[in-house]
N, C-alpha and C. Protein backbone atom coordinates (compact mmCIF):
# COMPACT_ATOMS: atom_id res chain seq x y z
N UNK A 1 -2.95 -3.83 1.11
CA UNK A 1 -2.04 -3.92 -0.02
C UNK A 1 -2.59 -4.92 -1.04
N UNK A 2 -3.08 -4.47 -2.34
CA UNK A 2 -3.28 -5.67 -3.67
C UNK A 2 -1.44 -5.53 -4.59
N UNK A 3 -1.94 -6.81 -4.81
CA UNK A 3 -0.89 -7.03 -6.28
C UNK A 3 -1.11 -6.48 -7.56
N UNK A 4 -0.41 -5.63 -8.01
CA UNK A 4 -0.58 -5.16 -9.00
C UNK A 4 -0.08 -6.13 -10.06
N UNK A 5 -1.09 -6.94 -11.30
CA UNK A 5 -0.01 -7.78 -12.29
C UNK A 5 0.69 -7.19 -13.47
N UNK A 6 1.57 -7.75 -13.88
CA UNK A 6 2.84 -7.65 -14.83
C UNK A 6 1.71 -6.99 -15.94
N UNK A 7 0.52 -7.64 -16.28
CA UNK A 7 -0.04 -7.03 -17.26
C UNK A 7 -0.84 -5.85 -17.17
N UNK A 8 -1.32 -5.41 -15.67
CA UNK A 8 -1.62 -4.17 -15.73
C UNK A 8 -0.55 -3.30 -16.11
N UNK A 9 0.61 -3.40 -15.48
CA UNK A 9 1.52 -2.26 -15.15
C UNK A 9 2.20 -2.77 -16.91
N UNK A 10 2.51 -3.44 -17.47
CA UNK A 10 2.67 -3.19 -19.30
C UNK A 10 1.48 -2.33 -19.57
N UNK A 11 0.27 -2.45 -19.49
CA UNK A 11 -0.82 -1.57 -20.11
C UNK A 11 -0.97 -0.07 -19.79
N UNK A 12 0.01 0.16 -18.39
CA UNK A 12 -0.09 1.39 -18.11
C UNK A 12 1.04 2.21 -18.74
N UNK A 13 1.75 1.41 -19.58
CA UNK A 13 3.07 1.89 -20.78
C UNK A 13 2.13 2.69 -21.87
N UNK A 14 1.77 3.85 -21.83
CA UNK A 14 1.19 4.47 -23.07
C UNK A 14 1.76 4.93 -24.25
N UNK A 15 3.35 5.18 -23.63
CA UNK A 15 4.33 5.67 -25.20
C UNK A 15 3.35 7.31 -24.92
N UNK A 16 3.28 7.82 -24.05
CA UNK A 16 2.39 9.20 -24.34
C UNK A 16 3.09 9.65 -23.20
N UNK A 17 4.29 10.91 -23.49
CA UNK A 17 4.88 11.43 -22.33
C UNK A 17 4.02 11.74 -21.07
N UNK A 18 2.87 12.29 -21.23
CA UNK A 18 1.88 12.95 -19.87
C UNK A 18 1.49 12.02 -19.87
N UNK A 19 0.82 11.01 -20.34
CA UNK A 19 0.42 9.83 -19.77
C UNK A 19 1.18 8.69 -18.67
N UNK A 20 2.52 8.44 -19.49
CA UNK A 20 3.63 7.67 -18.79
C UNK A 20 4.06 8.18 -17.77
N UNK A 21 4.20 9.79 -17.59
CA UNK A 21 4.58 10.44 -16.10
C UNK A 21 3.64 10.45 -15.06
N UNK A 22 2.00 10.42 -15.02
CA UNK A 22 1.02 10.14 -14.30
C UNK A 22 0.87 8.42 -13.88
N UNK A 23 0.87 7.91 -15.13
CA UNK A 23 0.29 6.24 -15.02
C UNK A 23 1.51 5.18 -14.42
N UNK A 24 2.46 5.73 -14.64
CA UNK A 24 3.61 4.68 -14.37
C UNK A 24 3.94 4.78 -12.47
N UNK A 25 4.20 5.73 -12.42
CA UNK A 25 4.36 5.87 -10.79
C UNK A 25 2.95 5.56 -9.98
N UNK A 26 2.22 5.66 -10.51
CA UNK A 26 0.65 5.54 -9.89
C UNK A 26 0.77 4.18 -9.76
N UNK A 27 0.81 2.88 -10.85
CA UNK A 27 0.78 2.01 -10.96
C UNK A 27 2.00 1.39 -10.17
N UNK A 28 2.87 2.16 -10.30
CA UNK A 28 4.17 1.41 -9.14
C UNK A 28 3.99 1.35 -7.80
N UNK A 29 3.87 2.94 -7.50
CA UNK A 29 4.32 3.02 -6.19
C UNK A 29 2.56 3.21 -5.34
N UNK A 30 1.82 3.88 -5.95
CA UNK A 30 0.22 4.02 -5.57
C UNK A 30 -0.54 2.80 -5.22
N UNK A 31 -0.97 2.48 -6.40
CA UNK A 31 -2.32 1.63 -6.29
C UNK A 31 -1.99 0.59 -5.87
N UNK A 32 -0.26 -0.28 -5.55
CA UNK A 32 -0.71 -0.93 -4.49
C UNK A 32 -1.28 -0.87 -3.39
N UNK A 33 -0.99 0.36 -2.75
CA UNK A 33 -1.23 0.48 -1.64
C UNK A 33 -3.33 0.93 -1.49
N UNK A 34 -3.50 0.49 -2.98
CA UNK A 34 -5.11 0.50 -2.90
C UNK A 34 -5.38 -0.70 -2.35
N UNK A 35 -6.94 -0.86 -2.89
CA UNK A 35 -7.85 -2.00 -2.51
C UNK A 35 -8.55 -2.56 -3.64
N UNK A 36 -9.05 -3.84 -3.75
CA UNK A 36 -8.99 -3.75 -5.10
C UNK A 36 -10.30 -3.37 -5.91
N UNK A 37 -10.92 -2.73 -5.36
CA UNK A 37 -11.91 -1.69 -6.18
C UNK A 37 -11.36 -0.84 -6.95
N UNK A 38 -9.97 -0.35 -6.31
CA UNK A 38 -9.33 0.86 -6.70
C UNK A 38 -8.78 0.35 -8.06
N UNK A 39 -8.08 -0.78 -8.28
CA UNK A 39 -7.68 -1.96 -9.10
C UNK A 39 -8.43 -2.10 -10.27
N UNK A 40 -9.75 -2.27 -9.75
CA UNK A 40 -10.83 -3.11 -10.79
C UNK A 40 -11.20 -1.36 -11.76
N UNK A 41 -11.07 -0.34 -11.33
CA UNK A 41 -11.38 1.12 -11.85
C UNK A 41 -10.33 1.54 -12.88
N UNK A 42 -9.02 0.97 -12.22
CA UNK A 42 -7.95 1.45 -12.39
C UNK A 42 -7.69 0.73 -14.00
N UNK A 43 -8.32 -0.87 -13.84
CA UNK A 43 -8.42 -1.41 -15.16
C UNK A 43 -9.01 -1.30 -15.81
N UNK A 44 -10.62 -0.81 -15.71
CA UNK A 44 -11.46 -0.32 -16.46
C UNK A 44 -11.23 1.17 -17.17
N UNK A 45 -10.34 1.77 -16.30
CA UNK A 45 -10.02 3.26 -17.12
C UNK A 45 -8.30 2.79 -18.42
N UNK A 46 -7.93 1.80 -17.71
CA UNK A 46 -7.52 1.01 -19.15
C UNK A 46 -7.68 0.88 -20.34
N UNK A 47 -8.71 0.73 -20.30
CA UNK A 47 -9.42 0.14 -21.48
C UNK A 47 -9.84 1.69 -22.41
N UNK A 48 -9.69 2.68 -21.77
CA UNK A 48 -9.95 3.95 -22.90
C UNK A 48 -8.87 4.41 -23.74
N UNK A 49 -9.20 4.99 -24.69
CA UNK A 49 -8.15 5.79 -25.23
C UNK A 49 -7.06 6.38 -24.41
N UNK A 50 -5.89 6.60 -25.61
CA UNK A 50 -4.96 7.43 -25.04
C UNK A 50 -5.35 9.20 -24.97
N UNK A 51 -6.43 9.55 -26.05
CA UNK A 51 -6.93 10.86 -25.73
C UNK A 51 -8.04 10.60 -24.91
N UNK A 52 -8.61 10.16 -24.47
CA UNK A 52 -9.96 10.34 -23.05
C UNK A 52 -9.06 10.55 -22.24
N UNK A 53 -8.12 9.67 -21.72
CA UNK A 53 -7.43 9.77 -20.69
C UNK A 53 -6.61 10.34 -20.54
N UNK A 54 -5.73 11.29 -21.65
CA UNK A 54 -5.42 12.70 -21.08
C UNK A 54 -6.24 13.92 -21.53
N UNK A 55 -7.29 13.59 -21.73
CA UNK A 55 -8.15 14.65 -21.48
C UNK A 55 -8.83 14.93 -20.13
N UNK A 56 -8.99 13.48 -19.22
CA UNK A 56 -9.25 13.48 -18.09
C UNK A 56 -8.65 13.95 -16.96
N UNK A 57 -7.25 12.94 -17.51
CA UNK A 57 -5.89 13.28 -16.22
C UNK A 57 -5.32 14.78 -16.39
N UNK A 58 -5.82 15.37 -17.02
CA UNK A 58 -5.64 16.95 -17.61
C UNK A 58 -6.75 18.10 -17.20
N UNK A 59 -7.89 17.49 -17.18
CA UNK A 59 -9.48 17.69 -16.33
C UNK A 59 -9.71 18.98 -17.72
N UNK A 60 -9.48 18.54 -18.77
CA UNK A 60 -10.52 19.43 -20.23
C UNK A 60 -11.73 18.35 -20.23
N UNK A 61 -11.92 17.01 -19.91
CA UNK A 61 -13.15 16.58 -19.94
C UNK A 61 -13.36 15.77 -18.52
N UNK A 62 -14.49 15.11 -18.87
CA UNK A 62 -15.07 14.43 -17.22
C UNK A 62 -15.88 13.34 -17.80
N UNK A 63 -14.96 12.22 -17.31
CA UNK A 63 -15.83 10.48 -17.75
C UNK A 63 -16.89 10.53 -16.75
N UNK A 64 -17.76 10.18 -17.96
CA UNK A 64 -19.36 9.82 -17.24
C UNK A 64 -19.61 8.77 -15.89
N UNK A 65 -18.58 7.87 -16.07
CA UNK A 65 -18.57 6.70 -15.16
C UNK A 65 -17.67 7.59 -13.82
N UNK A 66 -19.33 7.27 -12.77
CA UNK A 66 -18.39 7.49 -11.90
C UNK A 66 -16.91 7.19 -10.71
N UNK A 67 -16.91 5.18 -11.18
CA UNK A 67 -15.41 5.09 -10.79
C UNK A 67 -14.34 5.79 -11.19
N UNK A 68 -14.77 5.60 -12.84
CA UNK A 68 -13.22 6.47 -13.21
C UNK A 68 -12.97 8.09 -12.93
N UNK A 69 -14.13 8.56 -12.86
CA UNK A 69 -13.99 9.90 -12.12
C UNK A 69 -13.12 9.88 -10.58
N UNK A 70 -13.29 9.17 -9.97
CA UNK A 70 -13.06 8.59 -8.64
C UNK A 70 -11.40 8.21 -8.55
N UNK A 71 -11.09 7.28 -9.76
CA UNK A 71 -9.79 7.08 -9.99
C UNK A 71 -9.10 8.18 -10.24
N UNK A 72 -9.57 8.74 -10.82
CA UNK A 72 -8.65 9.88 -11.88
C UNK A 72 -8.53 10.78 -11.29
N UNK A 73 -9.29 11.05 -10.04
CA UNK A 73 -9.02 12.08 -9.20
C UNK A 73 -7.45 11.32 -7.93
N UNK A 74 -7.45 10.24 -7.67
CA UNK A 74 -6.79 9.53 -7.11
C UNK A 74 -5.33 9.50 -7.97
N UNK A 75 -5.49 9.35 -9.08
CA UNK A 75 -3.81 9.32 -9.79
C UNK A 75 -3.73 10.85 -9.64
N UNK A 76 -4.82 11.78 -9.75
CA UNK A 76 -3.91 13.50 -10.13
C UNK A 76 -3.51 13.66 -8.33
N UNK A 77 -4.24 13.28 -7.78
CA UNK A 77 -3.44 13.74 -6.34
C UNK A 77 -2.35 12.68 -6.00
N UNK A 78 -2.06 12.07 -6.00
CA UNK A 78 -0.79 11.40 -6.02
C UNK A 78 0.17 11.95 -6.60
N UNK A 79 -0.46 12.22 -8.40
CA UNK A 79 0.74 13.08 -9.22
C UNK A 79 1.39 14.40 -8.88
N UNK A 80 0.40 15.22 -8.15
CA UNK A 80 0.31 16.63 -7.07
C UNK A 80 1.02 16.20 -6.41
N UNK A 81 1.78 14.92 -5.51
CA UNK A 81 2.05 14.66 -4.50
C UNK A 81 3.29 14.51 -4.55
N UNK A 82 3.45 13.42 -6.17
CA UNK A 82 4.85 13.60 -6.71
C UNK A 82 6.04 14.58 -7.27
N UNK A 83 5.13 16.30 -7.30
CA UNK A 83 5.57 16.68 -8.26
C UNK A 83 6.84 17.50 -7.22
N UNK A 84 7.80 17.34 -8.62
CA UNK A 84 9.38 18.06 -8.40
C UNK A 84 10.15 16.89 -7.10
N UNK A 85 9.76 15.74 -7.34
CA UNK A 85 10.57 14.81 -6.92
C UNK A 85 10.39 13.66 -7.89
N UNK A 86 11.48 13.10 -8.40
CA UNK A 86 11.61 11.53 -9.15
C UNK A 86 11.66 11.94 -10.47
N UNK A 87 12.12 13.26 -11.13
CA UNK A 87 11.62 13.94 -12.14
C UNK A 87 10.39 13.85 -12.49
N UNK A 88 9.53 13.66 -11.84
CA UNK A 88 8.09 14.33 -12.29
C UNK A 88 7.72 15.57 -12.26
């Protein structure tokens, strides 16, 4: 179990409906239960746009870096995992 901080989980607030329904539960209820590699990816895919990253979490494109490939496959199966419970 890592700590997720107050300022990741504000940064994972995109104001972008498909974004906020993937990133917010990921960041709540998920990636604690990562490690913090998963963490350190999870903040580096931060740092992109709001279109890379639903172009990714959507799979129309594919980040070169392969953590965030790695991550992003990790939030869509979670989101797969969530879906038609919690209104997701």
């Amino acid at each position: 179990m890592i700590e997720v901080s107050g300022k990741v989980k504000w940064q994972s607030r995109r104001g972008m409906r498909e974004l906020d329904l993937m990133l917010l539960p990921f960041v709540e209820h998920d990636l604690p239960k990562g490690d913090e590699r998963q963490l350190a990816a999870y903040c580096k895919l931060l740092e992109h746009t709001d279109l890379e990253l639903v172009r990714w979490l959507n799979g129309t494109a594919v980040p070169e870096d392969p953590e965030l490939i790695e991550i992003i496959a990790c939030i869509r199966r979670c989101h797969e995992g969530r879906r038609g419970r919690e209104g997701v």
